[in-house]
PDB file of N, CA and C in Angstrom:
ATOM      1  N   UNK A   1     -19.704 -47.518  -0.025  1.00  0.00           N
ATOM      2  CA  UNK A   1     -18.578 -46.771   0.484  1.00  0.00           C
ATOM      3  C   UNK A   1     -17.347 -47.036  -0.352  1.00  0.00           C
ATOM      4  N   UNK A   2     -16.376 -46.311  -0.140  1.00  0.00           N
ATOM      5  CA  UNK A   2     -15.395 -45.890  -1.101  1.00  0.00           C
ATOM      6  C   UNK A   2     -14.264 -46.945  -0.783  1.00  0.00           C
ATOM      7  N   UNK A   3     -14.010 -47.359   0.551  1.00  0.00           N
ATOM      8  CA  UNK A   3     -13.311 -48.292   1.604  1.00  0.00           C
ATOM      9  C   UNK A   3     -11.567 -47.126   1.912  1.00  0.00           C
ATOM     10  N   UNK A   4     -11.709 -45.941   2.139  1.00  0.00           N
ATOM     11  CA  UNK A   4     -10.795 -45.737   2.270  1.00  0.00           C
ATOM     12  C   UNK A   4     -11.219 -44.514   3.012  1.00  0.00           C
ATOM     13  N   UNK A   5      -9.707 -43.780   4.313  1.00  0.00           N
ATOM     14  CA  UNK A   5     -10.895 -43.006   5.435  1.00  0.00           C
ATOM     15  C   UNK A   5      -9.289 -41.820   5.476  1.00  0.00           C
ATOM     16  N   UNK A   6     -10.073 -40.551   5.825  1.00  0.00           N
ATOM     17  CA  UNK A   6      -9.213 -39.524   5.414  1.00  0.00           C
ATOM     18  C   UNK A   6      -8.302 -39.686   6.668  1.00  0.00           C
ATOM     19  N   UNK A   7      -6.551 -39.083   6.572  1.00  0.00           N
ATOM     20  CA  UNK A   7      -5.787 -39.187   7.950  1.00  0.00           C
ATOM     21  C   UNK A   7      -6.461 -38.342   8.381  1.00  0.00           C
ATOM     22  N   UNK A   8      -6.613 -38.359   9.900  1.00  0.00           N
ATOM     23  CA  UNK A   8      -6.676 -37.604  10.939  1.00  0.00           C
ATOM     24  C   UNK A   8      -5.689 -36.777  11.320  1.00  0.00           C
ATOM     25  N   UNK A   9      -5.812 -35.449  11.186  1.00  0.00           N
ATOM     26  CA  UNK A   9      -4.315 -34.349  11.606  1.00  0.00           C
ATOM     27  C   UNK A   9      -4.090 -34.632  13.087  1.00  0.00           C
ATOM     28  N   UNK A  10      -3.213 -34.459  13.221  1.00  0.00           N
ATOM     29  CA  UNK A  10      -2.466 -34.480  14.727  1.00  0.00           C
ATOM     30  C   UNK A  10      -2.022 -33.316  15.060  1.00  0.00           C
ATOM     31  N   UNK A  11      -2.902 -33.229  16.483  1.00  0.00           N
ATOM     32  CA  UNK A  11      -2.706 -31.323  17.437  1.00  0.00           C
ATOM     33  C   UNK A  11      -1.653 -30.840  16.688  1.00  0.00           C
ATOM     34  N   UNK A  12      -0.708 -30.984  17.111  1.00  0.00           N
ATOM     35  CA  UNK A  12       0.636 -30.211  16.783  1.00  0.00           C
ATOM     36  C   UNK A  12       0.883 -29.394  15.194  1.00  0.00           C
ATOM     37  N   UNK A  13      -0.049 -30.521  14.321  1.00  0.00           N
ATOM     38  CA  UNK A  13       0.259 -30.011  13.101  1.00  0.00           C
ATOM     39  C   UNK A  13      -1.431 -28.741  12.896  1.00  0.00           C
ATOM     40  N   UNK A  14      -2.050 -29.300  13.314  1.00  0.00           N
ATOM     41  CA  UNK A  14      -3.356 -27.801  13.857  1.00  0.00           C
ATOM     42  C   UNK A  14      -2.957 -26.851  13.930  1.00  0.00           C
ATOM     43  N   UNK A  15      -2.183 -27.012  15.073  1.00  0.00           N
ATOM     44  CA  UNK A  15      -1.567 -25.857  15.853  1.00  0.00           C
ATOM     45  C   UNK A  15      -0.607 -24.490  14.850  1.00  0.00           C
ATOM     46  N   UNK A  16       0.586 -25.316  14.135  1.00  0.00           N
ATOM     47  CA  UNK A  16       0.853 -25.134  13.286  1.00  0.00           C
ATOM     48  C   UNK A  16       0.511 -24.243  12.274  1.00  0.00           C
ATOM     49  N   UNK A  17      -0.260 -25.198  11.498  1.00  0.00           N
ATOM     50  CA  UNK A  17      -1.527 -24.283  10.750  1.00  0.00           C
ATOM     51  C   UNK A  17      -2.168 -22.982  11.158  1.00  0.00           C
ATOM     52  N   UNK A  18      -2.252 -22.753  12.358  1.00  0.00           N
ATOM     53  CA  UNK A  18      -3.085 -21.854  12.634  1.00  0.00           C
ATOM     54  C   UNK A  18      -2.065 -20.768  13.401  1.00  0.00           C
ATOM     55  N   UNK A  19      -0.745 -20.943  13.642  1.00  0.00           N
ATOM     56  CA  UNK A  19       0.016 -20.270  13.953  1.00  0.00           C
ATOM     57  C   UNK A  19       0.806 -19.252  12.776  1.00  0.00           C
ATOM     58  N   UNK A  20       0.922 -20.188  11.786  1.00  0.00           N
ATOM     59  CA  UNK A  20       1.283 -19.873  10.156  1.00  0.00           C
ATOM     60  C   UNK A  20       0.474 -19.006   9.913  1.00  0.00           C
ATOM     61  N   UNK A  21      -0.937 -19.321   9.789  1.00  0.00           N
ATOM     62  CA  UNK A  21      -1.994 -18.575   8.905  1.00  0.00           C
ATOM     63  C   UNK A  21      -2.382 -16.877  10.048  1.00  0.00           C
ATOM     64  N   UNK A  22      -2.053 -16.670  10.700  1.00  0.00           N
ATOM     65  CA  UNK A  22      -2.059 -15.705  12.132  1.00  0.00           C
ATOM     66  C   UNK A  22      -0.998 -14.665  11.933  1.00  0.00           C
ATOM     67  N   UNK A  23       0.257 -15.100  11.232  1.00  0.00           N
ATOM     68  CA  UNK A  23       1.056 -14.246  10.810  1.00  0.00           C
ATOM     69  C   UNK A  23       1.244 -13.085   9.520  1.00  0.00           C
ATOM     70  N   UNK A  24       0.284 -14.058   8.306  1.00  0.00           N
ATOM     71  CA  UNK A  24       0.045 -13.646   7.360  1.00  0.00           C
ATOM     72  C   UNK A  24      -0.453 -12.192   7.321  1.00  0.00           C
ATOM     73  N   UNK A  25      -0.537 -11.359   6.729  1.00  0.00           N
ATOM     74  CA  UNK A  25      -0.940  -9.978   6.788  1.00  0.00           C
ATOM     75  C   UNK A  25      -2.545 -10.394   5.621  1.00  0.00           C
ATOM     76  N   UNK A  26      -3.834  -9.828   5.895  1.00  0.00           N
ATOM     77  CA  UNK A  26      -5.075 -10.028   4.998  1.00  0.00           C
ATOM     78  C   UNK A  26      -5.100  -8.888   4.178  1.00  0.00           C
ATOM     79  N   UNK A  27      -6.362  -8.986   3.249  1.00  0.00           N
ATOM     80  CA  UNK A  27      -6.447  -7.611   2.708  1.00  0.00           C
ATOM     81  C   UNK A  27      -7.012  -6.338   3.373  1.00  0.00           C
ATOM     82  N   UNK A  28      -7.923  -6.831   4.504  1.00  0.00           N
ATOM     83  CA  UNK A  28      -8.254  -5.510   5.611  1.00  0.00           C
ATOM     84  C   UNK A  28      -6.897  -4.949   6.368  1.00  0.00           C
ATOM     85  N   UNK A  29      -6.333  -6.045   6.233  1.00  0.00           N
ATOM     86  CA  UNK A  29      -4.934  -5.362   7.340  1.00  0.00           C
ATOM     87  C   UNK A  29      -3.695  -5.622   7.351  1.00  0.00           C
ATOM     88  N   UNK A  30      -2.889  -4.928   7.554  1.00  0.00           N
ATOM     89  CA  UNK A  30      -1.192  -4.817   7.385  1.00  0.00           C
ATOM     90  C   UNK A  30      -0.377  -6.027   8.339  1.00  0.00           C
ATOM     91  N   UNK A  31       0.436  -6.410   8.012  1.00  0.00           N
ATOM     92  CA  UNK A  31       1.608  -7.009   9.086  1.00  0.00           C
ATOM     93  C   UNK A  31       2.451  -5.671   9.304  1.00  0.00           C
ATOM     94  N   UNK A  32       2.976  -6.207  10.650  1.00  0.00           N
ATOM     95  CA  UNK A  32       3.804  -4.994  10.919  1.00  0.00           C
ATOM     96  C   UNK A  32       4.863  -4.667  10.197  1.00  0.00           C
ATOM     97  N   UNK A  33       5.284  -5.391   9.173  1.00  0.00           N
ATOM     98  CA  UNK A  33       6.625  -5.295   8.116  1.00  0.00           C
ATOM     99  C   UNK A  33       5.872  -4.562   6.960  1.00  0.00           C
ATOM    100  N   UNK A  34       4.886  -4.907   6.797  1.00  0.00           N
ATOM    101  CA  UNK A  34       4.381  -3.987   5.890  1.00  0.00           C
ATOM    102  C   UNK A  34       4.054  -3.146   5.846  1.00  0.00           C
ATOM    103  N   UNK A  35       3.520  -2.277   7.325  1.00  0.00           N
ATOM    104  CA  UNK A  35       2.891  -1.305   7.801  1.00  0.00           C
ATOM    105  C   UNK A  35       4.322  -0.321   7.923  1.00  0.00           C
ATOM    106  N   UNK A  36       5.518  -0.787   7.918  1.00  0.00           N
ATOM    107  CA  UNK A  36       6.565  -0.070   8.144  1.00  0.00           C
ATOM    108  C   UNK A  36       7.236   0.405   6.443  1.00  0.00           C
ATOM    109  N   UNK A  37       7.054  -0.776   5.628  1.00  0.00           N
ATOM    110  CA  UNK A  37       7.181  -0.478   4.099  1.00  0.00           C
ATOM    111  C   UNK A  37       6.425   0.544   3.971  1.00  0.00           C
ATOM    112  N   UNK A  38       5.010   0.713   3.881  1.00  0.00           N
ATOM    113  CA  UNK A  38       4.096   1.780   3.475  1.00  0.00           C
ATOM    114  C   UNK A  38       4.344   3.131   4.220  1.00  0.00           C
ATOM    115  N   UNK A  39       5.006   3.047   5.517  1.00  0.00           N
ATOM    116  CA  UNK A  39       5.425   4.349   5.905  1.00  0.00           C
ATOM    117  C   UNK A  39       6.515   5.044   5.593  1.00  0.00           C
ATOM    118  N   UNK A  40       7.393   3.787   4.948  1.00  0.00           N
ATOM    119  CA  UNK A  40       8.401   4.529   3.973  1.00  0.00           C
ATOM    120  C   UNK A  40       8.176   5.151   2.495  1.00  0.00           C
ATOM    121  N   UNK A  41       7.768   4.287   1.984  1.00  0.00           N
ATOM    122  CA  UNK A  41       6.828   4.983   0.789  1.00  0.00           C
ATOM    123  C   UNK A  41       6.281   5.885   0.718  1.00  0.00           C
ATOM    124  N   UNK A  42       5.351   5.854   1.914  1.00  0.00           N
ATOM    125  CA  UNK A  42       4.585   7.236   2.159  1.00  0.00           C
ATOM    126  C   UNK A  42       6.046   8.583   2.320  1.00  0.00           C
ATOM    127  N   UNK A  43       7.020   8.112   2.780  1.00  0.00           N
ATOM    128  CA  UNK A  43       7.758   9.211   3.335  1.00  0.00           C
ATOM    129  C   UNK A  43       8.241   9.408   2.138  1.00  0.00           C
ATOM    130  N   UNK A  44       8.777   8.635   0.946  1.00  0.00           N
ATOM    131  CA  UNK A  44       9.212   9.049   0.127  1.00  0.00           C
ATOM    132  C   UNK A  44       8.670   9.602  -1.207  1.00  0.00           C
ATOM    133  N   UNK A  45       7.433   9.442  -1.112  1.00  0.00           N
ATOM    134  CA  UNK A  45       6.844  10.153  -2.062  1.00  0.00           C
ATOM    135  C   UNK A  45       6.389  11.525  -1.477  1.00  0.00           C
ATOM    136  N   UNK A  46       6.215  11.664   0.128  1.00  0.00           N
ATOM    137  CA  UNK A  46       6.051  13.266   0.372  1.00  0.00           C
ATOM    138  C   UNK A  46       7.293  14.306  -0.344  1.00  0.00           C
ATOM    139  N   UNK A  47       8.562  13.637   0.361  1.00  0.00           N
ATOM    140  CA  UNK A  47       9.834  14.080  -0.184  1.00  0.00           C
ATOM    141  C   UNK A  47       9.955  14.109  -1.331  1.00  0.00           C
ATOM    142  N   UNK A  48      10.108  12.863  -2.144  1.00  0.00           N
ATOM    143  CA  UNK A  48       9.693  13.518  -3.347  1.00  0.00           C
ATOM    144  C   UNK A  48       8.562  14.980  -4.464  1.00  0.00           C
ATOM    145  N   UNK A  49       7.322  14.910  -3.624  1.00  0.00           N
ATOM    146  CA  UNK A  49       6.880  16.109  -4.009  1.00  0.00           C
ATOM    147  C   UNK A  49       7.227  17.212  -3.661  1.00  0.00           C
ATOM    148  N   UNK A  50       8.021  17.253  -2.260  1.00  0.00           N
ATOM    149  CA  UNK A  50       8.528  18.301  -1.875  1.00  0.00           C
ATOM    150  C   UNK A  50       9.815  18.662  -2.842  1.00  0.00           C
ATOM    151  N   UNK A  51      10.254  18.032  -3.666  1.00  0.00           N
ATOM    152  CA  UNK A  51      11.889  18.395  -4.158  1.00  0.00           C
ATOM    153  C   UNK A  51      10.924  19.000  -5.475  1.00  0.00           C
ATOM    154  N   UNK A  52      10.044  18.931  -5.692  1.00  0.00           N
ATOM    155  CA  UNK A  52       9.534  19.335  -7.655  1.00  0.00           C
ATOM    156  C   UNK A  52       8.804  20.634  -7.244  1.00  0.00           C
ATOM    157  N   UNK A  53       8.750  21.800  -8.009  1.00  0.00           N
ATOM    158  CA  UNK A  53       8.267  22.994  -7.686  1.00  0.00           C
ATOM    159  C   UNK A  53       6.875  22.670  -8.434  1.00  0.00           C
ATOM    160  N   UNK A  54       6.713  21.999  -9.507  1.00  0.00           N
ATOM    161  CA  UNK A  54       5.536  22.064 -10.100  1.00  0.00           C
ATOM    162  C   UNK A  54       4.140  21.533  -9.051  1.00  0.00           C
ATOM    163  N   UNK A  55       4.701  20.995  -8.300  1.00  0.00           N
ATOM    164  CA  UNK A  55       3.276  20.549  -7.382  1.00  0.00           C
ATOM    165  C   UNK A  55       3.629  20.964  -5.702  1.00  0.00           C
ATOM    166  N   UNK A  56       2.901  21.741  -5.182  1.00  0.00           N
ATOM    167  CA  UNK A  56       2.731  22.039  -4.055  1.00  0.00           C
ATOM    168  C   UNK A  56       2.243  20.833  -3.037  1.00  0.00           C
ATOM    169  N   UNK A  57       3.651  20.545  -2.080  1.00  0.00           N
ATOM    170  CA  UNK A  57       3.089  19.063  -1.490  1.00  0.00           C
ATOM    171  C   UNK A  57       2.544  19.278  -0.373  1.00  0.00           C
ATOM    172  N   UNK A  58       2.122  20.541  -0.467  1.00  0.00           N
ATOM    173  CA  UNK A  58       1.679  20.799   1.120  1.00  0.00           C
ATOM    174  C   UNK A  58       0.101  21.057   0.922  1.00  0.00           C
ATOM    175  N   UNK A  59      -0.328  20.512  -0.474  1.00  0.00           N
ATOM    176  CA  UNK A  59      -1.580  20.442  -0.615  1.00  0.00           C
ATOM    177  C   UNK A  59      -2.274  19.532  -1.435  1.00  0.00           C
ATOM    178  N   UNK A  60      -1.380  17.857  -1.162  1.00  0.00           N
ATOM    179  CA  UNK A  60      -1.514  16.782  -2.049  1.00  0.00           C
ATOM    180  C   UNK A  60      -1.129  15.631  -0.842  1.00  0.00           C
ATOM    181  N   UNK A  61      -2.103  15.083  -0.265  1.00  0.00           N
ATOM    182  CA  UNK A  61      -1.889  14.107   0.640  1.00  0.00           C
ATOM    183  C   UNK A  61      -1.798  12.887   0.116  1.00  0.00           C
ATOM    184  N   UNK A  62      -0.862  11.973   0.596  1.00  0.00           N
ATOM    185  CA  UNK A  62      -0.522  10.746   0.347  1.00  0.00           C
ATOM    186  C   UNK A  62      -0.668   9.511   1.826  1.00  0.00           C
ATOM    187  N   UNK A  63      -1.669   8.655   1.059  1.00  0.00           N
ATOM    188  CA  UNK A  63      -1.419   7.406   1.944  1.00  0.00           C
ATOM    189  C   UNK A  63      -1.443   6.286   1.614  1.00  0.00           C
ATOM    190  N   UNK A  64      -0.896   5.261   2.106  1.00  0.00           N
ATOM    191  CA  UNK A  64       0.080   4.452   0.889  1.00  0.00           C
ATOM    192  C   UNK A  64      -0.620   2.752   2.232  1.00  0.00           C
ATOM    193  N   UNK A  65      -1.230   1.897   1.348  1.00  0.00           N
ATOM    194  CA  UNK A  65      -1.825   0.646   2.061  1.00  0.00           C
ATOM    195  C   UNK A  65      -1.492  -0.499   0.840  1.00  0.00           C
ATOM    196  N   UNK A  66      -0.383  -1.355   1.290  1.00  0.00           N
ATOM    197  CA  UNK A  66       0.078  -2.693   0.658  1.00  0.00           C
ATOM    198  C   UNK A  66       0.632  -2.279  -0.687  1.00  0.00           C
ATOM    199  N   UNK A  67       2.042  -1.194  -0.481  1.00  0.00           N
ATOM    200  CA  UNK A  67       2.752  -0.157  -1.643  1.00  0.00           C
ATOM    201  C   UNK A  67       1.422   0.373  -2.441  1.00  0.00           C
ATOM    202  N   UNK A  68       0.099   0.502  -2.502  1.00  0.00           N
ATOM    203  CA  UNK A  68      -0.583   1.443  -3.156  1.00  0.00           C
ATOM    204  C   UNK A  68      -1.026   2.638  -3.066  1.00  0.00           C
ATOM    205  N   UNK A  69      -0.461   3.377  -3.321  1.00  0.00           N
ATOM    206  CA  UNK A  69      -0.425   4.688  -3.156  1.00  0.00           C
ATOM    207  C   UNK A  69      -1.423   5.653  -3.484  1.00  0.00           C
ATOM    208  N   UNK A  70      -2.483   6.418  -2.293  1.00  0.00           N
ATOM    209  CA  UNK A  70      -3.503   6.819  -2.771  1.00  0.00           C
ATOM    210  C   UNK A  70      -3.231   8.598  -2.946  1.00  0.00           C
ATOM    211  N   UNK A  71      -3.246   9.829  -3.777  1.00  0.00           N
ATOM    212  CA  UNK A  71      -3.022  10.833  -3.819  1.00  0.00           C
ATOM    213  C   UNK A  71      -4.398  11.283  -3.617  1.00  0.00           C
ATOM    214  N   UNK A  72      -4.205  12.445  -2.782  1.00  0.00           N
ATOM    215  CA  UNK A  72      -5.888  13.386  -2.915  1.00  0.00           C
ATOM    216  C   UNK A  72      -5.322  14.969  -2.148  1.00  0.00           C
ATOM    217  N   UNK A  73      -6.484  15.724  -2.566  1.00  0.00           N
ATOM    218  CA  UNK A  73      -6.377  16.932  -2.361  1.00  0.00           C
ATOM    219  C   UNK A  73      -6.895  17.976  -3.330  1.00  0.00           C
ATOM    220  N   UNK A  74      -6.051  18.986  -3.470  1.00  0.00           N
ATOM    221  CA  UNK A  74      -6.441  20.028  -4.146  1.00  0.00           C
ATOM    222  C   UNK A  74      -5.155  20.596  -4.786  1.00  0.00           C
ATOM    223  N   UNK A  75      -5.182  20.946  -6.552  1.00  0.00           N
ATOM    224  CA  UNK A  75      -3.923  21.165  -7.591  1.00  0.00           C
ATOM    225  C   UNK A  75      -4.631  22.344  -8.450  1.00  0.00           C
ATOM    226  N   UNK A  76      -3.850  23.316  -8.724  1.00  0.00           N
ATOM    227  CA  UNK A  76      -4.709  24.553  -9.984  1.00  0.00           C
ATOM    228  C   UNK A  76      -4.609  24.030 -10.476  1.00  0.00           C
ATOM    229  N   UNK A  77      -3.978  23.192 -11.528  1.00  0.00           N
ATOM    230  CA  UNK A  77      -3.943  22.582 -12.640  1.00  0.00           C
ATOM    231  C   UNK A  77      -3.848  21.190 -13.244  1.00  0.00           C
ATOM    232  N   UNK A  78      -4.520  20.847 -14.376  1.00  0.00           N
ATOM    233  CA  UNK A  78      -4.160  19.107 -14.592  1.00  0.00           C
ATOM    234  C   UNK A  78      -2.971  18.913 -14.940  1.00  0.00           C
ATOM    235  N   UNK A  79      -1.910  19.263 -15.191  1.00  0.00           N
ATOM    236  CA  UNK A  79      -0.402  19.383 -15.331  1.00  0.00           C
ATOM    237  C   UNK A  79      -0.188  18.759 -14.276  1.00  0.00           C
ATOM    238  N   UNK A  80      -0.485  20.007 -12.963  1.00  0.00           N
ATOM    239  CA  UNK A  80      -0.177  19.371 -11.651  1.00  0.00           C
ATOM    240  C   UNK A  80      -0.316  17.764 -11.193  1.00  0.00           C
ATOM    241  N   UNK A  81      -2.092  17.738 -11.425  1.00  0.00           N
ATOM    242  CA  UNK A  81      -2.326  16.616 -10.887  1.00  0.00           C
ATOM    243  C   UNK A  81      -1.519  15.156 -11.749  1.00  0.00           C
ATOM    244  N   UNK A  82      -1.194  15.266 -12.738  1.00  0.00           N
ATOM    245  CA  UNK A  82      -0.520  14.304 -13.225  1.00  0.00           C
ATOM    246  C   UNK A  82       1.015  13.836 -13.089  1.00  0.00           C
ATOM    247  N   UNK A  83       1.294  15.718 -12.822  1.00  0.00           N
ATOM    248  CA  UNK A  83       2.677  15.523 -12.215  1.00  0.00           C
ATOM    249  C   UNK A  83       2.583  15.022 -11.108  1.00  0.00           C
ATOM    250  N   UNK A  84       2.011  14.924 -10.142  1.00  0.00           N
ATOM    251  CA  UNK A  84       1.748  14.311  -9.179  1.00  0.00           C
ATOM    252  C   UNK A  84       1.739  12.712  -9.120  1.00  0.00           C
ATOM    253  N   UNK A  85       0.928  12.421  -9.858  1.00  0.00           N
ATOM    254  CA  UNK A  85       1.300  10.562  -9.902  1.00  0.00           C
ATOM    255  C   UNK A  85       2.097   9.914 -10.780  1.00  0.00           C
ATOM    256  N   UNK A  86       2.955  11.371 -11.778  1.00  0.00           N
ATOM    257  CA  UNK A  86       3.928  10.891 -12.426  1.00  0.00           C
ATOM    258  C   UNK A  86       5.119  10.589 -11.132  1.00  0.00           C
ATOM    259  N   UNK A  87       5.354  11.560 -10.480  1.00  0.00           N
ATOM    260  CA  UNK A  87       6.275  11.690  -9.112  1.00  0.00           C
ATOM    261  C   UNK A  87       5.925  10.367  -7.978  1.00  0.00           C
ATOM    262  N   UNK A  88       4.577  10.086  -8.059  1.00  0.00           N
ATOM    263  CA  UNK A  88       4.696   8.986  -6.843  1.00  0.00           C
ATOM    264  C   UNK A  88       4.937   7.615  -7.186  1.00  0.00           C
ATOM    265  N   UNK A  89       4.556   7.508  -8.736  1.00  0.00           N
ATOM    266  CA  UNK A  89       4.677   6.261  -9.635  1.00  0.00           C
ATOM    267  C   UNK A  89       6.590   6.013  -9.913  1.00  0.00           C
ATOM    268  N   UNK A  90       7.335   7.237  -9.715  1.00  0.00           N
ATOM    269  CA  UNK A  90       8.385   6.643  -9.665  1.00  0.00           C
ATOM    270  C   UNK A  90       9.064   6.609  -8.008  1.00  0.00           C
ATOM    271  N   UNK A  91       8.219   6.782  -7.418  1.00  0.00           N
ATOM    272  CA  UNK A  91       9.341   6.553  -6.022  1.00  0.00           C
ATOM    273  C   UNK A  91       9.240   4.863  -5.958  1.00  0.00           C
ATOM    274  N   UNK A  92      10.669   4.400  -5.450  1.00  0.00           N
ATOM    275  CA  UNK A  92      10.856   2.627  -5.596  1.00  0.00           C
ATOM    276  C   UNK A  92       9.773   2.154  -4.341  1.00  0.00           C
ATOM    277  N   UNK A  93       9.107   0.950  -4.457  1.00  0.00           N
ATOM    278  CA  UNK A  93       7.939  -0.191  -3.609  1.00  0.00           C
ATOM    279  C   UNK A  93       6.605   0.513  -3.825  1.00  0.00           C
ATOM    280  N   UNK A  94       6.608   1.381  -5.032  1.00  0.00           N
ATOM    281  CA  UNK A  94       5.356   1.773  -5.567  1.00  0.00           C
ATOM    282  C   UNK A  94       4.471   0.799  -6.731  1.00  0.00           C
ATOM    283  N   UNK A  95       2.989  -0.047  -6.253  1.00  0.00           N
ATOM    284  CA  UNK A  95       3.250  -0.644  -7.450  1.00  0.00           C
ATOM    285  C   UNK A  95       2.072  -0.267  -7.736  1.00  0.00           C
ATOM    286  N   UNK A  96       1.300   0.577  -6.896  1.00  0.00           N
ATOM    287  CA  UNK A  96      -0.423   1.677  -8.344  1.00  0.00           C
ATOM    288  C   UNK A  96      -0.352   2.582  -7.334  1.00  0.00           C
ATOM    289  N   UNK A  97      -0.827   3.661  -8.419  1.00  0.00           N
ATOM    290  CA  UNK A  97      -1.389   4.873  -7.665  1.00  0.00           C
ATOM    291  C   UNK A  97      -2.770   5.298  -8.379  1.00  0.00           C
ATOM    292  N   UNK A  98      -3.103   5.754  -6.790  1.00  0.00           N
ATOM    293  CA  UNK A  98      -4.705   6.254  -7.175  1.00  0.00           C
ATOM    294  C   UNK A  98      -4.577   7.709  -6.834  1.00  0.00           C
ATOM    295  N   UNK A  99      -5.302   7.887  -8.050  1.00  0.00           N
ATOM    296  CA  UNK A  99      -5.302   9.401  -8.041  1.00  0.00           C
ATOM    297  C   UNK A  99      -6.515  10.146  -7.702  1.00  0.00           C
ATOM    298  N   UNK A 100      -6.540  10.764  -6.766  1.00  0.00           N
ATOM    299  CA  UNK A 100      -8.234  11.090  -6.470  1.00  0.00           C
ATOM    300  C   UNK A 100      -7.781  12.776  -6.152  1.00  0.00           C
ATOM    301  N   UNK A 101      -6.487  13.363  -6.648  1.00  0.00           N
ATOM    302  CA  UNK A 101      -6.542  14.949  -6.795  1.00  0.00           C
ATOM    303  C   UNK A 101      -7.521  15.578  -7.491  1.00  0.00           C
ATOM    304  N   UNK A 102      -8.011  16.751  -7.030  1.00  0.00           N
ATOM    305  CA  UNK A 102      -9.135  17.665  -7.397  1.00  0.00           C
ATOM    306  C   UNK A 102      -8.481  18.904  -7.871  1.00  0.00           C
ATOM    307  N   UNK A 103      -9.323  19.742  -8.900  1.00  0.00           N
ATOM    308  CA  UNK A 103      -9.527  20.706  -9.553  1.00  0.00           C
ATOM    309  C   UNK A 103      -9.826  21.663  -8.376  1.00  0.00           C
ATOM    310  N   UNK A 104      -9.322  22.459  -8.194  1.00  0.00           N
ATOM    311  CA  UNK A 104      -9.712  23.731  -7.824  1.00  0.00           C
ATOM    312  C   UNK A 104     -10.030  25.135  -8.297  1.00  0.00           C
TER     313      UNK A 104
END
């Protein structure tokens, strides 16, 4: 044996621990501060497509999980679709966008 024995945690600091780690937001799921960031984002990149004539935002859905911003739908053109994640890549607490717009 080694002659030396690990501390024993004490409740309170358990408790602790597990009160801390409970608050944290995971990668399956949002904290509520974050879930409120992404609904701003989301709002501002709709608005934003709505202000550019080149992309029709009423046929380019956006939903936005831990600022990543997912685009999909349907665009006539690849112009469009790029204008499209050129526009969501600059709205601010954007930090990737996925682009999953379709050709029609």
């Amino acid at each position: 044996m080694l002659g030396f024995t690990l501390p024993i945690p004490r409740p309170a600091t358990i408790l602790l621990t597990l009160a801390l780690a409970g608050c944290a937001g995971i990668t399956l799921h949002e904290s509520s501060g974050e879930y409120l960031d992404d609904t701003v984002i989301t709002a501002r990149v709709k608005a934003s497509l709505l202000a550019h004539r080149e992309v029709s935002a009423a046929q380019v859905n956006v939903e936005t999980f831990k600022d990543r911003v997912q685009l999909s739908g349907c665009v006539k053109s690849k112009l469009q679709r790029f204008e499209a994640e050129a526009i969501a890549r600059s709205v601010r607490g954007v930090s990737e966008v996925i682009n999953d717009i379709q050709l029609r």
